[in-house]
C-alpha atoms as a PDB file:
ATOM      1  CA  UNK A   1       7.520 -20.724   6.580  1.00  0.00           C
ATOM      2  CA  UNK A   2       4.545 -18.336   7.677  1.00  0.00           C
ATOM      3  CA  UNK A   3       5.440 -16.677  10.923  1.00  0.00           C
ATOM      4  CA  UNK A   4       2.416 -16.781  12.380  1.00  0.00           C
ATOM      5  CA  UNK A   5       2.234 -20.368  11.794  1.00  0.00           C
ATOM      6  CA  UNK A   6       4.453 -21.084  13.473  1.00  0.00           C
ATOM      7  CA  UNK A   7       3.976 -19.283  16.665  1.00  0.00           C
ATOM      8  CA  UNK A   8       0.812 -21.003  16.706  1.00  0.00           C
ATOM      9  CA  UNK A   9       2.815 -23.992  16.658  1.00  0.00           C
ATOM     10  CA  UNK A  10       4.663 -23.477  19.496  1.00  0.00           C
ATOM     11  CA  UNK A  11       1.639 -21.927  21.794  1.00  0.00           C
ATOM     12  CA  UNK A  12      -0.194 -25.617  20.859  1.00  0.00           C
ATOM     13  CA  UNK A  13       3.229 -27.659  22.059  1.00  0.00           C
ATOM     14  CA  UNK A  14       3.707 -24.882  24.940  1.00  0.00           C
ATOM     15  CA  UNK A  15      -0.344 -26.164  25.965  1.00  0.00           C
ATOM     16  CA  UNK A  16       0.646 -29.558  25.637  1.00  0.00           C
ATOM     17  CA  UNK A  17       2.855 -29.659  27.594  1.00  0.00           C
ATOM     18  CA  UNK A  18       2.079 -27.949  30.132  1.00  0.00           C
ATOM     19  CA  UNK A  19      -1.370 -30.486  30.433  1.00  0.00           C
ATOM     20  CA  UNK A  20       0.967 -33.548  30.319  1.00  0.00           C
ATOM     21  CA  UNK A  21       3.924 -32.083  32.793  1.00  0.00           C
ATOM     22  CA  UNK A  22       1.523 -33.402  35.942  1.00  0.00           C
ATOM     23  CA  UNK A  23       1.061 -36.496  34.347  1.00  0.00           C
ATOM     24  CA  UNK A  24       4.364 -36.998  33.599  1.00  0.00           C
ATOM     25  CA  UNK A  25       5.531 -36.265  37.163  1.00  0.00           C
ATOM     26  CA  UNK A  26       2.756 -38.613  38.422  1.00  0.00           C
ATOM     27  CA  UNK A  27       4.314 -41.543  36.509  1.00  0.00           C
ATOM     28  CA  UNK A  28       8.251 -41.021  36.947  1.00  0.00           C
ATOM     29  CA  UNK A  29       8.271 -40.225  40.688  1.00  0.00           C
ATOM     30  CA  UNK A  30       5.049 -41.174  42.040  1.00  0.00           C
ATOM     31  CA  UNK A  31       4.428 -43.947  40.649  1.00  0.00           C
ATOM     32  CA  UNK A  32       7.440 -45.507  42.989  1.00  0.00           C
ATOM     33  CA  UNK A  33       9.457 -44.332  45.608  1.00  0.00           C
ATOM     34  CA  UNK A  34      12.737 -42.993  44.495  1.00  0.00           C
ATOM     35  CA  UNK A  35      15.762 -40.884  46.382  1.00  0.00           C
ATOM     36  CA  UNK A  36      14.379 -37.745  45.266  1.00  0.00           C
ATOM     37  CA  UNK A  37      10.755 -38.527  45.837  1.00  0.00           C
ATOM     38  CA  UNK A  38       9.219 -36.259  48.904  1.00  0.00           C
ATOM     39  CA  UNK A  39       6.276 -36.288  50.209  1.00  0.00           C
ATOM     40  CA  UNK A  40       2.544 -38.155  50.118  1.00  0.00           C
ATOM     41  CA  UNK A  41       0.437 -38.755  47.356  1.00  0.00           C
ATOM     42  CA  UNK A  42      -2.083 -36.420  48.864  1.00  0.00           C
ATOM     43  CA  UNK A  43       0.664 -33.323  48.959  1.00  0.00           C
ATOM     44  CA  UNK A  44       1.753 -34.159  45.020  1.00  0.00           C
ATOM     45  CA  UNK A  45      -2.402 -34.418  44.143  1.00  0.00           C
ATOM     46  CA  UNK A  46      -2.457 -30.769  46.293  1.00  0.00           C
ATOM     47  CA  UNK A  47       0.630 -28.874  44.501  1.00  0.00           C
ATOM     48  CA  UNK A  48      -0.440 -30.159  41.021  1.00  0.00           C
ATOM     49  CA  UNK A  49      -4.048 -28.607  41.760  1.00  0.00           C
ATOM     50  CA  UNK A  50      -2.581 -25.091  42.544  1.00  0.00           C
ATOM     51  CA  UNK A  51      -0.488 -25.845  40.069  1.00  0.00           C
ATOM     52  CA  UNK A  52      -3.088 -26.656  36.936  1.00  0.00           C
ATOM     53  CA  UNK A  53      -5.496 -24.019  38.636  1.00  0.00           C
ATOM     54  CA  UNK A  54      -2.718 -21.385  38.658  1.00  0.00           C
ATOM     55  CA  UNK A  55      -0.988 -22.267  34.621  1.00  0.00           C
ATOM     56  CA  UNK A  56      -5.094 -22.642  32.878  1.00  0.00           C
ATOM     57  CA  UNK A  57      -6.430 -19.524  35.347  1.00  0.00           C
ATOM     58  CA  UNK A  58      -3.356 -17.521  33.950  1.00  0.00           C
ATOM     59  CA  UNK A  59      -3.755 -18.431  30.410  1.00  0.00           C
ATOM     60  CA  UNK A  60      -7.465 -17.570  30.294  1.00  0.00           C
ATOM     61  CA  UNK A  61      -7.702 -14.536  32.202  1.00  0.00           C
ATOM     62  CA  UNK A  62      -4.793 -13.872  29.766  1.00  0.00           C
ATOM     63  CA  UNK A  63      -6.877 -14.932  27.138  1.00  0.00           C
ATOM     64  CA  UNK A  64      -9.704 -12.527  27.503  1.00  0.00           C
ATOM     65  CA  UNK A  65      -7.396  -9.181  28.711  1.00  0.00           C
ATOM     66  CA  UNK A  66      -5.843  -9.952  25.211  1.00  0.00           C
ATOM     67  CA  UNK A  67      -8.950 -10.377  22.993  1.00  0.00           C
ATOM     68  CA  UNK A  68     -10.345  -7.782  25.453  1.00  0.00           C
ATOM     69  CA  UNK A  69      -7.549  -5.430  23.982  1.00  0.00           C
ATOM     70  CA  UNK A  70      -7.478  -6.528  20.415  1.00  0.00           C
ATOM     71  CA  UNK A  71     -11.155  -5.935  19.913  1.00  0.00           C
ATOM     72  CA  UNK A  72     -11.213  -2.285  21.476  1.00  0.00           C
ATOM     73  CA  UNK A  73      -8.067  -1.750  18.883  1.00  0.00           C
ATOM     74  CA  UNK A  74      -9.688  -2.980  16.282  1.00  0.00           C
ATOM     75  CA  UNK A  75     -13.204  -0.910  16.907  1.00  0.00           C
ATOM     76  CA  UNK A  76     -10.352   2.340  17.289  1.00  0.00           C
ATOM     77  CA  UNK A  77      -9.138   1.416  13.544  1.00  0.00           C
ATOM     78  CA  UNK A  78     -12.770   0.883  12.612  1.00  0.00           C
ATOM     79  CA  UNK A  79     -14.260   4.313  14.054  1.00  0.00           C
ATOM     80  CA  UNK A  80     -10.671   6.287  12.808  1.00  0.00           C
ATOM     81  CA  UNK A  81     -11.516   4.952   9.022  1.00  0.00           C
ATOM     82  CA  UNK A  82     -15.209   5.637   8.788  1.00  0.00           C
ATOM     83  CA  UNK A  83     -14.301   9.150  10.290  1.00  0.00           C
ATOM     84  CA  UNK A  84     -11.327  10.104   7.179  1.00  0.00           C
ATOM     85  CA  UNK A  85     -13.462   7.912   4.900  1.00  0.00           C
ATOM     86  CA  UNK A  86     -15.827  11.193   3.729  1.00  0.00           C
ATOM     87  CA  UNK A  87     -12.980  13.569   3.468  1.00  0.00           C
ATOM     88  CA  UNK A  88     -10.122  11.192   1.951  1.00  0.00           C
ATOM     89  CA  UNK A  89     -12.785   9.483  -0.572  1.00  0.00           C
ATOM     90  CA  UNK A  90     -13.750  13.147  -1.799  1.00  0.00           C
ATOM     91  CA  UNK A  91      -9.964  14.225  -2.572  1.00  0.00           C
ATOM     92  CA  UNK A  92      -9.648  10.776  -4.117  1.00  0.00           C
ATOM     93  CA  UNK A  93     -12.345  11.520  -6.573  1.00  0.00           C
ATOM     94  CA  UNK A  94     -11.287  14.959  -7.339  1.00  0.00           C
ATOM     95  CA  UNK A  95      -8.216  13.948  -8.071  1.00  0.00           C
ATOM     96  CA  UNK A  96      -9.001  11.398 -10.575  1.00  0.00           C
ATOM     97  CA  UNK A  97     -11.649  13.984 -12.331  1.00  0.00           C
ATOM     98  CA  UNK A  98      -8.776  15.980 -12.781  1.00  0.00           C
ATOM     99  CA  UNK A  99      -6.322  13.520 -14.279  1.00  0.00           C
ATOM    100  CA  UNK A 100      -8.858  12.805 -16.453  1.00  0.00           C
ATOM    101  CA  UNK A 101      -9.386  16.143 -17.471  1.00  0.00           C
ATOM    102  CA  UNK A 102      -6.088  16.522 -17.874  1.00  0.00           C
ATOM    103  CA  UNK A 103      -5.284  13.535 -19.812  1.00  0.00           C
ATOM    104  CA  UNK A 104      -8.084  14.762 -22.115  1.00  0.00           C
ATOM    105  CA  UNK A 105      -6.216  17.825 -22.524  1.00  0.00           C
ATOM    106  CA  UNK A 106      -2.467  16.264 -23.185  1.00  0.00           C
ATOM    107  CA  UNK A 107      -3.566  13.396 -25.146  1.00  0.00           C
ATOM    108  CA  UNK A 108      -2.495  14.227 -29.072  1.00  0.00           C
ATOM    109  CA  UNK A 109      -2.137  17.375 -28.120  1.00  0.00           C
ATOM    110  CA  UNK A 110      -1.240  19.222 -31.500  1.00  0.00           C
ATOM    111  CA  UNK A 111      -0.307  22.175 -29.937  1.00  0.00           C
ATOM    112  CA  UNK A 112       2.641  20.417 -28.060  1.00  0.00           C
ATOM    113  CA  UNK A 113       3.412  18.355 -31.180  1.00  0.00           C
ATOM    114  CA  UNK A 114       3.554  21.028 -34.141  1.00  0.00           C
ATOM    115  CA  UNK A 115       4.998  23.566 -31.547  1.00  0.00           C
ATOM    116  CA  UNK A 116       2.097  26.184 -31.504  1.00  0.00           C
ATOM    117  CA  UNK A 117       1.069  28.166 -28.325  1.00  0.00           C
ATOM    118  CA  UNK A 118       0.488  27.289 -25.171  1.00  0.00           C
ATOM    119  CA  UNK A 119       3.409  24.737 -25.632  1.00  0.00           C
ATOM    120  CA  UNK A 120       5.208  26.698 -28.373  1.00  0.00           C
ATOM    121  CA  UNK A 121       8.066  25.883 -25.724  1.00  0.00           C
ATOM    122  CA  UNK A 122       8.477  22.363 -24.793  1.00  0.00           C
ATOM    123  CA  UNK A 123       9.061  23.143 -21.585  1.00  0.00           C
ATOM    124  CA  UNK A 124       6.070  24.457 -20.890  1.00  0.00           C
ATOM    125  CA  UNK A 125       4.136  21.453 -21.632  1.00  0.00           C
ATOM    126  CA  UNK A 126       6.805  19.175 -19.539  1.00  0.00           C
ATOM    127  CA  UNK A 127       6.537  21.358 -16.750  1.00  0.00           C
ATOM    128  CA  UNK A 128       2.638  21.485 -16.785  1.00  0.00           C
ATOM    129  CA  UNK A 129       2.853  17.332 -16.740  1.00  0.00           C
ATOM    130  CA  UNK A 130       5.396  17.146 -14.052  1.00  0.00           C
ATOM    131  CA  UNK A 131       3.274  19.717 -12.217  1.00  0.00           C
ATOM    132  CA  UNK A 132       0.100  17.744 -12.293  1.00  0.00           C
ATOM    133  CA  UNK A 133       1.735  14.153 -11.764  1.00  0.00           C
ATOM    134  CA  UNK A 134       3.450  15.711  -8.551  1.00  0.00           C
ATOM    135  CA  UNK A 135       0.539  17.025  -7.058  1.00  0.00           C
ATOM    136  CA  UNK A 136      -1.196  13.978  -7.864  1.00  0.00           C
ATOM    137  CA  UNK A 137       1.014  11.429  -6.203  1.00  0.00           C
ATOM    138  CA  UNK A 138       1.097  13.537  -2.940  1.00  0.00           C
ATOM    139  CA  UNK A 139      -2.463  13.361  -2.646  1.00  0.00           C
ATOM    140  CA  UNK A 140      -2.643   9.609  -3.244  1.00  0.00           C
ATOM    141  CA  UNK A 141       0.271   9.286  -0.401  1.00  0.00           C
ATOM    142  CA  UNK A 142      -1.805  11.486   1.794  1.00  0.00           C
ATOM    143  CA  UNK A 143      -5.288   9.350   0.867  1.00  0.00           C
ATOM    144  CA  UNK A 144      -3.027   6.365   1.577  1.00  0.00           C
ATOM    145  CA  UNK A 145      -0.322   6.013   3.172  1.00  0.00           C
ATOM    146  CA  UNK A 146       0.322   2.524   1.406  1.00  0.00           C
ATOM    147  CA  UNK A 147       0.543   4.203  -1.975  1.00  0.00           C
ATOM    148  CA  UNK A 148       3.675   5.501  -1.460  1.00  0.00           C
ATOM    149  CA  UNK A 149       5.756   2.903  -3.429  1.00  0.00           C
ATOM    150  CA  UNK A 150       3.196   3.010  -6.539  1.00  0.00           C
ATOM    151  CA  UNK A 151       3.336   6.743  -6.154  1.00  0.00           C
ATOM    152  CA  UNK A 152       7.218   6.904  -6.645  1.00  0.00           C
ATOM    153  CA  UNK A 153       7.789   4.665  -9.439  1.00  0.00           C
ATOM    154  CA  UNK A 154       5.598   6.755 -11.403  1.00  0.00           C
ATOM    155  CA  UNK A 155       7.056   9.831 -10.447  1.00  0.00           C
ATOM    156  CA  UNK A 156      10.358   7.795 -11.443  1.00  0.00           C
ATOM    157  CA  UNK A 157       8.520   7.427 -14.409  1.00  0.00           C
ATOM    158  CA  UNK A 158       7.656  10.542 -15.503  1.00  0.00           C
ATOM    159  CA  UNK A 159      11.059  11.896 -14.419  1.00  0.00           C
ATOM    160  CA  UNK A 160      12.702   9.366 -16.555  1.00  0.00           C
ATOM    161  CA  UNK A 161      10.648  10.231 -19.653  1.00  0.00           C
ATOM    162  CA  UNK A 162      12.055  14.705 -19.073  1.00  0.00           C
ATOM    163  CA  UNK A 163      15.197  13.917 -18.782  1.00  0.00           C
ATOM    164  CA  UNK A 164      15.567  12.133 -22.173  1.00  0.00           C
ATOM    165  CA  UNK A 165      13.643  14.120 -23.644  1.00  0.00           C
ATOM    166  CA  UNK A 166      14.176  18.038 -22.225  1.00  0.00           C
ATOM    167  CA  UNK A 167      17.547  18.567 -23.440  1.00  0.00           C
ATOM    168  CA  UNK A 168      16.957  16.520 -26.900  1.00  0.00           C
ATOM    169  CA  UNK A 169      18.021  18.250 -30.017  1.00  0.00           C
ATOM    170  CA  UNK A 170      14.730  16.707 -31.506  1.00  0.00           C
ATOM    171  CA  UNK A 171      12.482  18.393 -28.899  1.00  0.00           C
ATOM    172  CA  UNK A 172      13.978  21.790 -28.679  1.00  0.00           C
ATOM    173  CA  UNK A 173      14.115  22.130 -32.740  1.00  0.00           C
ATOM    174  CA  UNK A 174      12.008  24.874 -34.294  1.00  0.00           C
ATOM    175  CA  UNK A 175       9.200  23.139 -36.621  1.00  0.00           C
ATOM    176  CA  UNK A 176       8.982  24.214 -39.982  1.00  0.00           C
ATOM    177  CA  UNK A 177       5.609  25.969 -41.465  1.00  0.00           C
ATOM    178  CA  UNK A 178       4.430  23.265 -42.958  1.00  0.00           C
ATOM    179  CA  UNK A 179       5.059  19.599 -42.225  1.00  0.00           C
ATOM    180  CA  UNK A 180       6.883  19.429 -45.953  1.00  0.00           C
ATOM    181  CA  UNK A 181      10.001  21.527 -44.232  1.00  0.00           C
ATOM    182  CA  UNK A 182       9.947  24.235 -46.682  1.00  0.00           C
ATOM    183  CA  UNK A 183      12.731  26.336 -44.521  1.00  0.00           C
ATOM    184  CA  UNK A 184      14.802  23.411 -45.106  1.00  0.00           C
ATOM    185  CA  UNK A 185      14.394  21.678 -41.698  1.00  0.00           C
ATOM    186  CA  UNK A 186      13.095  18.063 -40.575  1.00  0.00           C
ATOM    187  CA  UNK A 187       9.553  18.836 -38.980  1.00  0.00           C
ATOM    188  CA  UNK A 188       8.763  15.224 -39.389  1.00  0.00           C
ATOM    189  CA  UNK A 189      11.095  14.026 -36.793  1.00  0.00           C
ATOM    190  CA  UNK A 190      10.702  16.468 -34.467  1.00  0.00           C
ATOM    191  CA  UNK A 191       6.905  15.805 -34.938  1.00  0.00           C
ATOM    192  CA  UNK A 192       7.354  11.867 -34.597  1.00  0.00           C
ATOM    193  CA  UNK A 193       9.660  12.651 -31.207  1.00  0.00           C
ATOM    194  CA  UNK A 194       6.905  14.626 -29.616  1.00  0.00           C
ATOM    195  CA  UNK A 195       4.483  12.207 -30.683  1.00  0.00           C
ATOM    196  CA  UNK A 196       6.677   9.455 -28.844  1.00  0.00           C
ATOM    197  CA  UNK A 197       7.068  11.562 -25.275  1.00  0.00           C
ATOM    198  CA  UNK A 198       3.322  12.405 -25.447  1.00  0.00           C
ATOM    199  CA  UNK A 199       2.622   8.551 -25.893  1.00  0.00           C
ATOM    200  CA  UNK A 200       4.587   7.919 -22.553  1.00  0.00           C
ATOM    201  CA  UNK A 201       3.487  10.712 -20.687  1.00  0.00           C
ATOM    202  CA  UNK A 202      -0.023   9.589 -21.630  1.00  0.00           C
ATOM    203  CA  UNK A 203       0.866   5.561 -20.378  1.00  0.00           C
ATOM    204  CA  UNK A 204       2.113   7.443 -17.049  1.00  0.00           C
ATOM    205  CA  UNK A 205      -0.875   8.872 -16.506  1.00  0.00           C
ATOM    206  CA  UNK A 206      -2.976   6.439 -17.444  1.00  0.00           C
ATOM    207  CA  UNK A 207      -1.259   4.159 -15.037  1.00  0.00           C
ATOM    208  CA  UNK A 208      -1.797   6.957 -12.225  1.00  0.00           C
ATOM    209  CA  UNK A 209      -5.436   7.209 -12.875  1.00  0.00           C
ATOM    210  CA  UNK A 210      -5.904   3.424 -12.624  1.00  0.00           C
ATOM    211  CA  UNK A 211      -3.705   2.787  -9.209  1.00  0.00           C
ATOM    212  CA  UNK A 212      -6.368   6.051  -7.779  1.00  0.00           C
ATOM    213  CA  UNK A 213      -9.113   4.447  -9.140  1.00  0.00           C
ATOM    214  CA  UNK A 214      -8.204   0.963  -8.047  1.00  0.00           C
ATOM    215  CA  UNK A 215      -7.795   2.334  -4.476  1.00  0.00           C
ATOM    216  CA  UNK A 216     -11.239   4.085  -4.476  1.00  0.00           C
ATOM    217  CA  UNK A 217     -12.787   0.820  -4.822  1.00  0.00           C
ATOM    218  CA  UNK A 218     -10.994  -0.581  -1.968  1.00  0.00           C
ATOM    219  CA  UNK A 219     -11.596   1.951   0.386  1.00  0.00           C
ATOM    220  CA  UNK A 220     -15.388   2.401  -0.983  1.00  0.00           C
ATOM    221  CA  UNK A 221     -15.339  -2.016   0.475  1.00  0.00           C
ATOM    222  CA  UNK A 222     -13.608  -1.846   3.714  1.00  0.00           C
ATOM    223  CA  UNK A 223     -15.855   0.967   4.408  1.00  0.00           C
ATOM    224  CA  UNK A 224     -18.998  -0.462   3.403  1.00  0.00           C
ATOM    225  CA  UNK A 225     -17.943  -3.564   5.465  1.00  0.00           C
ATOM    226  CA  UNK A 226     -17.179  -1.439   8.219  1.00  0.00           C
ATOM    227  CA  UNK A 227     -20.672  -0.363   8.106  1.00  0.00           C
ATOM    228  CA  UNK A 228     -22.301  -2.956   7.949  1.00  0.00           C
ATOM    229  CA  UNK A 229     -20.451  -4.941  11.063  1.00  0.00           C
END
């Protein structure tokens, strides 16, 4: 059951009761005169006065200290977001021009599948990827603090994919001249493997670009409602 349910709960039953406690009092020892009944009618009508002024005074001045509090809070968190909002929304977008541009730049790569230069070494294309899905996911932490989950399961991701695939005998195997093999290796399955990583690597960052983006439009909402209150 919600939490906050049911504290409300027991605030309303904590109200009622306190309203029917006098009443209560007023018909179980007032109403007749008992052994541990003290006192006029006029002193009970006197202490339960001080006593409902003192309980409903309480609560209200209570009332407004606490919405008093909550509302300077909550003009603090206000103030504090439209402040980082220029600066954090700017590295957002950067970063997702950049993933893009990158993403552009690894997706069907040839270079990295048929082995030519820059990524003539495998390694050098895993380590540009890792690179640029690092630095990525640190910024998004840093944008948002809330991120941070999303941010590790893709690097979990992406670590997953190098580690199957770095020290592969597929990966690391020279390609031939021509796709036909004509120095009497496979090409083709080397080619098909690097196809394969590059697919996932591509998903991963794919993924990464949607989370960033998704989270621009948030914060591009709560700021234009901040705005506008």
């Amino acid at each position: 059951m919600n939490k906050k349910l049911i504290n409300s709960g027991l605030i309303f039953l904590g109200l009622i009761f306190l309203m029917a406690f006098p009443f209560l009092i007023n018909i179980t020892l007032m109403g007749r005169t008992t052994s541990i009944t003290y006192g006029t009618t006029e002193s009970w009508i006197g202490f339960f006065a001080s006593y409902a002024g003192g309980i409903f005074g309480g609560l209200i001045g209570g009332l407004f200290t606490y919405l008093g509090v909550k509302q300077t809070i909550s003009n603090q968190v206000k103030q504090k977001y439209i402040d980082e909002f220029p600066g954090k929304i700017n590295l957002l977008r950067e970063t997702i021009l950049e993933l893009e541009k990158k993403h552009d730049l690894f997706s069907h790569n040839e270079h990295f599948i048929k082995g030519k230069q820059p990524f003539e070494n495998p390694s050098t294309y895993f380590d540009s990827m890792s690179l640029l899905i690092n630095e990525s996911t640190e910024k998004g932490i840093k944008i948002e603090a809330t991120l941070y989950e999303k941010m590790k399961e893709i690097r979990s991701r992406k670590d997953k994919i190098l580690l199957e695939s770095v020290n592969h005998p597929l990966i690391s195997r020279k390609i031939a001249d021509d796709e036909f093999g004509t120095n009497s290796r496979t090409p083709v399955e080397t080619i098909e493997f690097r196809k394969k990583v590059q697919d996932e690597m591509n998903i991963i960052l794919k993924d990464l670009i949607n989370i960033l983006e998704n989270q621009s439009s948030k914060m591009e909402e709560i700021f234009k409602k901040y705005v506008g209150n």
